[in-house]
Protein backbone atom coordinates (compact mmCIF):
# COMPACT_ATOMS: atom_id res chain seq x y z
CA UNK A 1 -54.19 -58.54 220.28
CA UNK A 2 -56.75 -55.45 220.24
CA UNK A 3 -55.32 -53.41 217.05
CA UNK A 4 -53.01 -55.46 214.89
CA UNK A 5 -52.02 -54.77 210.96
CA UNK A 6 -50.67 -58.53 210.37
CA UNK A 7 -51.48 -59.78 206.83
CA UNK A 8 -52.98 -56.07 206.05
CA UNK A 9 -51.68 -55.74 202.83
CA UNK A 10 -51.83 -53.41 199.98
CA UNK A 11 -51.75 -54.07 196.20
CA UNK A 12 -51.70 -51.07 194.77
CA UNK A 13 -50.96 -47.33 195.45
CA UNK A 14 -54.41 -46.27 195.79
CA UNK A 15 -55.29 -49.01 198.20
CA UNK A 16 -52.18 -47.73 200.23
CA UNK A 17 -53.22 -43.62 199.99
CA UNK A 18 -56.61 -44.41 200.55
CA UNK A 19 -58.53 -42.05 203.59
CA UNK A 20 -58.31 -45.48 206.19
CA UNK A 21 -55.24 -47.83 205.23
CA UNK A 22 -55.49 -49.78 208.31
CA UNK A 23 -58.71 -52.57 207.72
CA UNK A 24 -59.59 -52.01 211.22
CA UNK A 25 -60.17 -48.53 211.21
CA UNK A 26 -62.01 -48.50 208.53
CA UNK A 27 -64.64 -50.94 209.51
CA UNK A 28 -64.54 -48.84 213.13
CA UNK A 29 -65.49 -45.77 211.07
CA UNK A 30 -68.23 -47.86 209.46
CA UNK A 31 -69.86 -49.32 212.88
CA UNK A 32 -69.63 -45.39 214.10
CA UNK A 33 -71.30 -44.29 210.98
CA UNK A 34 -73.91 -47.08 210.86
CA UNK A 35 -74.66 -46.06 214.80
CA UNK A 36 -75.33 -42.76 214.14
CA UNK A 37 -76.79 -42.35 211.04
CA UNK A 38 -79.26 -45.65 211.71
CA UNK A 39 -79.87 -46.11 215.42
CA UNK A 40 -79.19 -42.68 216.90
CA UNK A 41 -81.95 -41.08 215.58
CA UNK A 42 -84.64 -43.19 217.08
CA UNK A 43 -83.37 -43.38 220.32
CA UNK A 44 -82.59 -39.70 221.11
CA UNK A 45 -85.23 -37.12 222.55
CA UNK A 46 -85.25 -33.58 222.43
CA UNK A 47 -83.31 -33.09 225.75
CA UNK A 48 -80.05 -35.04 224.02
CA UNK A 49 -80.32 -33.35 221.01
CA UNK A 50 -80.03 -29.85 222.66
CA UNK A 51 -78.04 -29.98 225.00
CA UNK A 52 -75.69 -32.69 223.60
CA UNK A 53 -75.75 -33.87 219.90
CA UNK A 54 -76.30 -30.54 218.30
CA UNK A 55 -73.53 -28.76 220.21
CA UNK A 56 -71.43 -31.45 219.79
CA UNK A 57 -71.57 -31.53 215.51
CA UNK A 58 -72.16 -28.19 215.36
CA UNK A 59 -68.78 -27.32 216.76
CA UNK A 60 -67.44 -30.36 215.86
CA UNK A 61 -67.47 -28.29 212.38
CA UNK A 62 -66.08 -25.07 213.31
CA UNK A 63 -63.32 -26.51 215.30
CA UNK A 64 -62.69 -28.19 212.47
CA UNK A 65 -62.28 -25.30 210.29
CA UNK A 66 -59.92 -23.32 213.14
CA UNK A 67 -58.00 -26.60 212.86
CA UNK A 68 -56.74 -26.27 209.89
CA UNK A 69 -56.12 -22.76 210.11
CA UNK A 70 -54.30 -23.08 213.28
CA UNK A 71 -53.36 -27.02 213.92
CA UNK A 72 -52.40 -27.12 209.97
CA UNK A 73 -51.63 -24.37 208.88
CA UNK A 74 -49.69 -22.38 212.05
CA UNK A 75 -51.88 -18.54 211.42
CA UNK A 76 -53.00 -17.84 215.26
CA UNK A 77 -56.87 -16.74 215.06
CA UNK A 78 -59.15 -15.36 217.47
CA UNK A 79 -62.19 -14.28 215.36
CA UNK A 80 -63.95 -17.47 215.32
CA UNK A 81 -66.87 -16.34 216.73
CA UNK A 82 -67.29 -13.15 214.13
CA UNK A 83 -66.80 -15.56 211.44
CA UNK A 84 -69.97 -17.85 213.10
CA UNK A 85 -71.66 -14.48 212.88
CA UNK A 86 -70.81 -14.06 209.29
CA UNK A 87 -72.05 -17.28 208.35
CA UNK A 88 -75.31 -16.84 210.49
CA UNK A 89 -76.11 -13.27 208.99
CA UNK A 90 -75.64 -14.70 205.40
CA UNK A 91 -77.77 -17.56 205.99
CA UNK A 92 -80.64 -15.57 207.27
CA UNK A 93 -80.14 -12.79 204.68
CA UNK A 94 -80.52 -15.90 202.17
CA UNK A 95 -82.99 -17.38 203.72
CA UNK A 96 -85.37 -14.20 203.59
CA UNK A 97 -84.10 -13.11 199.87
CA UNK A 98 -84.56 -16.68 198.24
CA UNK A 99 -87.71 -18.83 200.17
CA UNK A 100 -87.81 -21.26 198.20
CA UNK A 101 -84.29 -22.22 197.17
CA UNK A 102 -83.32 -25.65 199.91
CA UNK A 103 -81.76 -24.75 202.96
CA UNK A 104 -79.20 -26.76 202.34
CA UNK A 105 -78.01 -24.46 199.35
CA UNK A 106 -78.21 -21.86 201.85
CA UNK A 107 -75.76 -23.17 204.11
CA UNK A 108 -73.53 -23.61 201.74
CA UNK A 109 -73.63 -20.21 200.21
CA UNK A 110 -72.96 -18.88 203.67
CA UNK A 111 -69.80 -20.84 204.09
CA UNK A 112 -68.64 -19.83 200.77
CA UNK A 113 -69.73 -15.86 201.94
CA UNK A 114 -67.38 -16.94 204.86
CA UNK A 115 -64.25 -18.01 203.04
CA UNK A 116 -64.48 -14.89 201.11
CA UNK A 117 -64.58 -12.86 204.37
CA UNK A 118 -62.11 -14.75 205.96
CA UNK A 119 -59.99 -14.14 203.02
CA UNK A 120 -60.29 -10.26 203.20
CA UNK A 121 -59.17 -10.37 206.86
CA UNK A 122 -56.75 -13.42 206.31
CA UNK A 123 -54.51 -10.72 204.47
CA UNK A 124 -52.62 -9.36 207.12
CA UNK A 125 -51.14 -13.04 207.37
CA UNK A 126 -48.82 -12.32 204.48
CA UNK A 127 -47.39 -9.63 207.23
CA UNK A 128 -47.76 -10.41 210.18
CA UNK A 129 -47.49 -13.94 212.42
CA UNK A 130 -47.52 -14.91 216.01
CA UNK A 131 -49.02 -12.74 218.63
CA UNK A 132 -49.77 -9.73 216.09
CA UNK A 133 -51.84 -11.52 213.94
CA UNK A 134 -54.03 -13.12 216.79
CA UNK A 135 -54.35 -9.05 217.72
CA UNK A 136 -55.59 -8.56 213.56
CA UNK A 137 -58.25 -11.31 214.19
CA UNK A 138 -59.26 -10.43 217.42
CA UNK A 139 -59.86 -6.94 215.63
CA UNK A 140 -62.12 -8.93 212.75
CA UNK A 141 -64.01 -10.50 215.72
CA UNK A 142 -64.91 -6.80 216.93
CA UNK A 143 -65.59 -5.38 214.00
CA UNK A 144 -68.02 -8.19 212.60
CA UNK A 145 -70.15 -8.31 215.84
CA UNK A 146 -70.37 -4.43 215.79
CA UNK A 147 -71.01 -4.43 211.85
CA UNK A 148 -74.00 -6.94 212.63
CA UNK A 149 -75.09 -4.24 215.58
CA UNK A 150 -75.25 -1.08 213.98
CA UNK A 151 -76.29 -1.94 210.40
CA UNK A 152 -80.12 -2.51 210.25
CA UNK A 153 -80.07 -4.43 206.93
CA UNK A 154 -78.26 -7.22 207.88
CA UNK A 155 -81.38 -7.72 210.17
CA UNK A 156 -84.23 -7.17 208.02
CA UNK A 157 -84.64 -3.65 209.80
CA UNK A 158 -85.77 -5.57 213.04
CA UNK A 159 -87.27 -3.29 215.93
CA UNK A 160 -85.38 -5.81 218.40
CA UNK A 161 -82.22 -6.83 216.35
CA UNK A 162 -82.67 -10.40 216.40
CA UNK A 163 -82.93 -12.17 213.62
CA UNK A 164 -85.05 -15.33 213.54
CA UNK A 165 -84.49 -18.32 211.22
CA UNK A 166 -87.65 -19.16 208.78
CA UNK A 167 -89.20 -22.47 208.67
CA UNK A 168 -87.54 -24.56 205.90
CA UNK A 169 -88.25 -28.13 205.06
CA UNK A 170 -85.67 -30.89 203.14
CA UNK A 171 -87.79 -33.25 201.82
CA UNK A 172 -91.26 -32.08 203.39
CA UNK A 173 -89.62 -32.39 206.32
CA UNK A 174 -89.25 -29.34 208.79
CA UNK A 175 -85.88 -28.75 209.84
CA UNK A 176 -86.04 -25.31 211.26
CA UNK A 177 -88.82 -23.47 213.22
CA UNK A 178 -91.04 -24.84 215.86
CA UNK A 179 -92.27 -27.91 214.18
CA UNK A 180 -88.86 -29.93 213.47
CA UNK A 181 -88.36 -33.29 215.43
CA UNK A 182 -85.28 -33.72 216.73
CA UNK A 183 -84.31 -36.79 214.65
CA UNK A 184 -84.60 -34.15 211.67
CA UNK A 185 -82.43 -31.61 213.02
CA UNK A 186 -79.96 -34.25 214.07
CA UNK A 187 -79.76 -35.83 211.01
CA UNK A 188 -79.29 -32.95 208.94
CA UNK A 189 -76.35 -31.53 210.85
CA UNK A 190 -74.51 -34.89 210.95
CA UNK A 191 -74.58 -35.09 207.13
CA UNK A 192 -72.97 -31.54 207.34
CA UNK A 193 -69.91 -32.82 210.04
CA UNK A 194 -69.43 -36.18 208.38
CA UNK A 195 -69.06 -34.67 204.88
CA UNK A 196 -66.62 -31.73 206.51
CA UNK A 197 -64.69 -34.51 208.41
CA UNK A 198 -64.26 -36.19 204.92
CA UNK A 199 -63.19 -33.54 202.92
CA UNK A 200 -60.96 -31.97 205.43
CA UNK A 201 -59.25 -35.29 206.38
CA UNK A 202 -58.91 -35.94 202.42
CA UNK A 203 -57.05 -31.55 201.54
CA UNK A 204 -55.04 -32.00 204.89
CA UNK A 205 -53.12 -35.55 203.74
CA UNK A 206 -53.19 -33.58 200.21
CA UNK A 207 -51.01 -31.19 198.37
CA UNK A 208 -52.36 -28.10 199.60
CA UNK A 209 -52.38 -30.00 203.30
CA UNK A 210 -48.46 -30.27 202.46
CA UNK A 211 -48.33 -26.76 201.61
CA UNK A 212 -49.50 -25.39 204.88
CA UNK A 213 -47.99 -27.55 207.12
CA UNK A 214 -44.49 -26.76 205.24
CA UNK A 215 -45.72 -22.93 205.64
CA UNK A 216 -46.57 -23.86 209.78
CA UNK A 217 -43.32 -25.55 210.66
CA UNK A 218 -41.30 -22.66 208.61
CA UNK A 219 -42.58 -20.37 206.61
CA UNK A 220 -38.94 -19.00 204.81
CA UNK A 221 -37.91 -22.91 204.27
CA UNK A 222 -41.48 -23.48 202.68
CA UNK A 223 -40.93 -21.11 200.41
CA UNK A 224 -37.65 -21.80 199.42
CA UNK A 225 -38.57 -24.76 198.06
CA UNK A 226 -41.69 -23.64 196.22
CA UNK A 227 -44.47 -23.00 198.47
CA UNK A 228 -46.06 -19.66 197.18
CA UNK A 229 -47.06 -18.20 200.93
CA UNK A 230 -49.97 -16.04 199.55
CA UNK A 231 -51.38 -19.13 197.92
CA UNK A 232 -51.18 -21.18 201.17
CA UNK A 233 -52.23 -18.44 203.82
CA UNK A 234 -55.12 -17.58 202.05
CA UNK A 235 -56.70 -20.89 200.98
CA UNK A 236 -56.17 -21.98 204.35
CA UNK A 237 -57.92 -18.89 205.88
CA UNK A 238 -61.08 -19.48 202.75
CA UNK A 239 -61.44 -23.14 203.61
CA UNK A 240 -61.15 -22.58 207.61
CA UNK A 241 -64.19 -19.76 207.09
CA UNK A 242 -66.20 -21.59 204.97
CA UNK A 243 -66.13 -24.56 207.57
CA UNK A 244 -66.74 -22.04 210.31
CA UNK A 245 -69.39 -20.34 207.96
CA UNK A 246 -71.43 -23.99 208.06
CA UNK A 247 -71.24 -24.16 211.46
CA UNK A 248 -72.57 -20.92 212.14
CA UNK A 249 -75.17 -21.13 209.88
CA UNK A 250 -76.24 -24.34 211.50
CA UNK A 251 -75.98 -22.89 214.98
CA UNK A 252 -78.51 -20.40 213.78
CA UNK A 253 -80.97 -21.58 211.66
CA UNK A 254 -81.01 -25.54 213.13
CA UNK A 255 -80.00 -25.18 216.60
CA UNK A 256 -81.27 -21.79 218.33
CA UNK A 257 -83.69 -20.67 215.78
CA UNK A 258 -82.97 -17.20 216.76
CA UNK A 259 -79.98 -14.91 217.99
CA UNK A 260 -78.68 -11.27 218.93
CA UNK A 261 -75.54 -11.19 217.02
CA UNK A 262 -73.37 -9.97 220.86
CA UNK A 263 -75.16 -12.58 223.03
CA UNK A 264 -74.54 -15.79 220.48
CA UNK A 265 -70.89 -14.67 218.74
CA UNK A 266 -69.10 -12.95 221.32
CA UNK A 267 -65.34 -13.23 222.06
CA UNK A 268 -66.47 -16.48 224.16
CA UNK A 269 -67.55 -17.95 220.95
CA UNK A 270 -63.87 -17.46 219.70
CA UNK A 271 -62.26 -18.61 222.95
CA UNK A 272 -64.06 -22.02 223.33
CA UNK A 273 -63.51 -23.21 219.85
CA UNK A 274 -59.99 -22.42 220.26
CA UNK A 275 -59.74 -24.17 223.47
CA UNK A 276 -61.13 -26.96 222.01
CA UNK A 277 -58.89 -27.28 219.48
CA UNK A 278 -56.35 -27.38 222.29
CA UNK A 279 -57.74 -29.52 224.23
CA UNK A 280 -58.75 -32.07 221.22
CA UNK A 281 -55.07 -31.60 219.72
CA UNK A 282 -53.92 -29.37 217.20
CA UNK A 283 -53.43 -30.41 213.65
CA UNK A 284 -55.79 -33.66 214.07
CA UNK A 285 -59.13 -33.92 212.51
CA UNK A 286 -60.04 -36.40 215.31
CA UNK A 287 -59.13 -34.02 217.74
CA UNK A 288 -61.45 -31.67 216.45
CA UNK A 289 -64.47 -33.96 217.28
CA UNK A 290 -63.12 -34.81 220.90
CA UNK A 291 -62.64 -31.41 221.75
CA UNK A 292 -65.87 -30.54 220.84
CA UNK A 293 -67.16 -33.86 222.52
CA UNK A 294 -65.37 -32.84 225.88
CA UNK A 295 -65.90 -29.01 226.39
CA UNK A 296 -69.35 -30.55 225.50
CA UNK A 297 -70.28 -33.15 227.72
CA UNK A 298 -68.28 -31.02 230.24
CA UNK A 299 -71.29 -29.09 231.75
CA UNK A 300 -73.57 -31.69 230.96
CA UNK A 301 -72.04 -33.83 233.10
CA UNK A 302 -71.52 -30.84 235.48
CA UNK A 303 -75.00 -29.99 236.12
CA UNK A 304 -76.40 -33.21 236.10
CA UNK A 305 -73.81 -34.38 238.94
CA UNK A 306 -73.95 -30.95 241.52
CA UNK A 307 -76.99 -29.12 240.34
CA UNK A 308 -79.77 -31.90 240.07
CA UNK A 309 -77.79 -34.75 242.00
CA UNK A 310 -76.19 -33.17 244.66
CA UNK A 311 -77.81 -29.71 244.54
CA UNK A 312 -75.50 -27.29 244.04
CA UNK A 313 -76.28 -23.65 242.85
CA UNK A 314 -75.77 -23.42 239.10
CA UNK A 315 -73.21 -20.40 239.44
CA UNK A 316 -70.99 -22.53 241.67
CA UNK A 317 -71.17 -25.00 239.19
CA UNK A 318 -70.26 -23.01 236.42
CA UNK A 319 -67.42 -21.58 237.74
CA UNK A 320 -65.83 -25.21 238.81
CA UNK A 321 -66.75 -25.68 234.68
CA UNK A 322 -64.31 -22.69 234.07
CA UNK A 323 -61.68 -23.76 236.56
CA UNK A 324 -61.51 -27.73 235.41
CA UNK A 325 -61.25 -26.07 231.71
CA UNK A 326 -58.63 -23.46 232.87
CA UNK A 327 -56.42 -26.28 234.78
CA UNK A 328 -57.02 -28.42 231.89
CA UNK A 329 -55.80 -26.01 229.11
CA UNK A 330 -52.29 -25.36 231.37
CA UNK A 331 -52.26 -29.17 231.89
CA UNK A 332 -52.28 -30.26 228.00
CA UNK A 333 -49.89 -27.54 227.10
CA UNK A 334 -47.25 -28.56 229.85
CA UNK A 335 -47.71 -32.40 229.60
CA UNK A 336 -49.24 -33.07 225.95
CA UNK A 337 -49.32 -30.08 223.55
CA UNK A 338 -50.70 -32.54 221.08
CA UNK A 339 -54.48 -32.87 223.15
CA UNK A 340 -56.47 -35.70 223.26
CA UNK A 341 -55.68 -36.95 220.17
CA UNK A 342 -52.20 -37.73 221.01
CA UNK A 343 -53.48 -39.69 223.76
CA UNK A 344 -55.66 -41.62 221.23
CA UNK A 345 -52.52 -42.39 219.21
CA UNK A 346 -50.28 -43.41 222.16
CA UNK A 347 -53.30 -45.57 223.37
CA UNK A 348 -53.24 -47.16 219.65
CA UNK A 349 -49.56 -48.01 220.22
CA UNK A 350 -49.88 -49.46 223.18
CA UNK A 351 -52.86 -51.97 221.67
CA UNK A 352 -50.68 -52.83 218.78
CA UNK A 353 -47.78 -54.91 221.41
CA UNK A 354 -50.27 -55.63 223.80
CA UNK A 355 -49.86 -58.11 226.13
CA UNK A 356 -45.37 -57.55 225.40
CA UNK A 357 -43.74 -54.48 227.22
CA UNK A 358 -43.72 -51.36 225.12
């Protein structure tokens, strides 16, 4: 009654490989899109856009990116947050060298700065696997954080080490520094999530998205029948960085305005997006974005329920945000290793025979 594909046809093959077969998600997609790119920005304040919408696309992206390096392709990574840094150092070093190139160029050439990072320390992949190559990354994650430390170019020779993102404009219209509206920022990052949601959902139901899901399920047997594993491994480590690169570029320059490289990309940085690719469900693009959504809204909701409602101290609060995260983690690895998007699909199911018994 809710979700049903009677007399959804197709009539040719690119009708039937087309992003959203099913009519109903695609006009779903189209209400979401419509909502957010035409009503959301004139209802939101600068409260919702910092502590909710930004967050939320921002890693929306990156998750993204550790999705398909992870959820797609099977290579274990913990240098998520050193890759952010990457992406953030390159945007401000771009930002300084080249004032009047767009922004949006900018972020760009700091994901592709990313990929060829990630690339560099994707290499021990074609070694290692497992538990030993989560070790490598967590490595990269060390060394980029103390590389942005100790060198003084990468920050401009700062006296404090921060680095502190330029105002830009798209359009004559600020989208960095003190004088952006929050409409501006907003919009701007959700062009950069909806176009990374597009083109990873299009390479993952691809060839290459063949090719590393072949190489995550088993590697020898992928390559047995053609996969080239250096090929694979690597392109999925360049496009996972240069998604992660975007992000952290955006989490500089749009969303804080200004970081210290240990403070903003530590290992926590690594662990949350990887829990929230847990959480959201690994090898799903959707799961990406409710991941993201729910680690999130998480203390959000938190702090408006026990600090201002029912005034609790914030540290007590926090930690309850660590142990509902903890128990939840343990809790979608025993019950459904597949997140919150497997929940989604079971949920779809169910719609499809509703009101008849499963």
């Amino acid at each position: 009654m809710f979700y049903r594909e009677a007399g959804d046809f197709k009539t040719s093959y690119a009708e039937d490989n087309q992003t959203f077969p099913i009519k109903f998600d695609r006009y779903r997609y189209y209400v979401v899109l419509v909502l957010a790119f035409a009503v959301v920005p004139f209802i939101i304040n600068d409260y919702w856009v910092n502590a909710v919408f930004l967050p939320f696309l921002i890693y929306s992206i990156a998750a993204i990116g550790l999705n398909i390096l992870v959820g797609y392709c099977g290579q274990v990574s913990l240098g998520s947050g050193g890759f952010m840094a990457v992406g953030a150092y390159a945007c401000y070093k771009l930002m300084t060298s080249f004032p009047d190139v767009n922004i949006a160029i900018h972020v760009m050439l700091a994901g592709a700065i990313t990929a060829a990072v990630g690339v560099l320390f994707g290499l021990p992949s074609l070694r290692i696997k497992g538990f030993y190559l989560a070790v490598a990354t967590l490595a990269a994650q060390f060394f980029l954080v103390w590389l942005f430390n100790r060198v003084p170019w990468f920050y401009n020779y700062s006296a404090s080490g921060q680095i502190s993102a330029p105002e830009r404009t798209v359009f004559g219209i600020p989208v960095t520094g003190a004088e952006t509206a929050p409409w501006a920022a907003y919009l701007f990052c959700l062009v950069f999530a909806v176009a990374s949601a597009l083109i990873a959902r299009n390479l993952t139901r691809g060839m290459i998205g063949r090719k590393w899901m072949a190489i995550r399920d088993m590697d020898i047997a992928a390559e047995i029948i053609g996969v080239n594993p250096l090929k694979a491994k690597l392109s999925a480590f360049a496009v996972s960085s240069f998604f992660i690169g975007i992000a952290g570029a955006l989490f500089f320059a749009i969303y804080l305005g200004a970081i210290e490289v240990g403070e903003a990309f530590g290992i926590n940085k690594s662990f949350l997006l990887l829990f929230m690719v847990i959480i959201g469900g690994l090898g799903s693009i959707f799961g990406s974005f409710a991941g993201a959504a729910f680690l999130v809204l998480l203390p959000v909701l938190l702090k408006n329920l026990l600090v201002v409602g029912l005034e609790w101290p914030t540290d007590l609060a926090t930690h309850l945000e660590f142990i509902i995260v903890g128990g939840l983690i343990i809790l979608f690895l025993v019950a459904e290793p597949h997140g919150l998007a497997q929940l989604w699909r079971v949920a779809k199911e169910k719609l499809r025979l509703w009101p008849f018994p499963h």
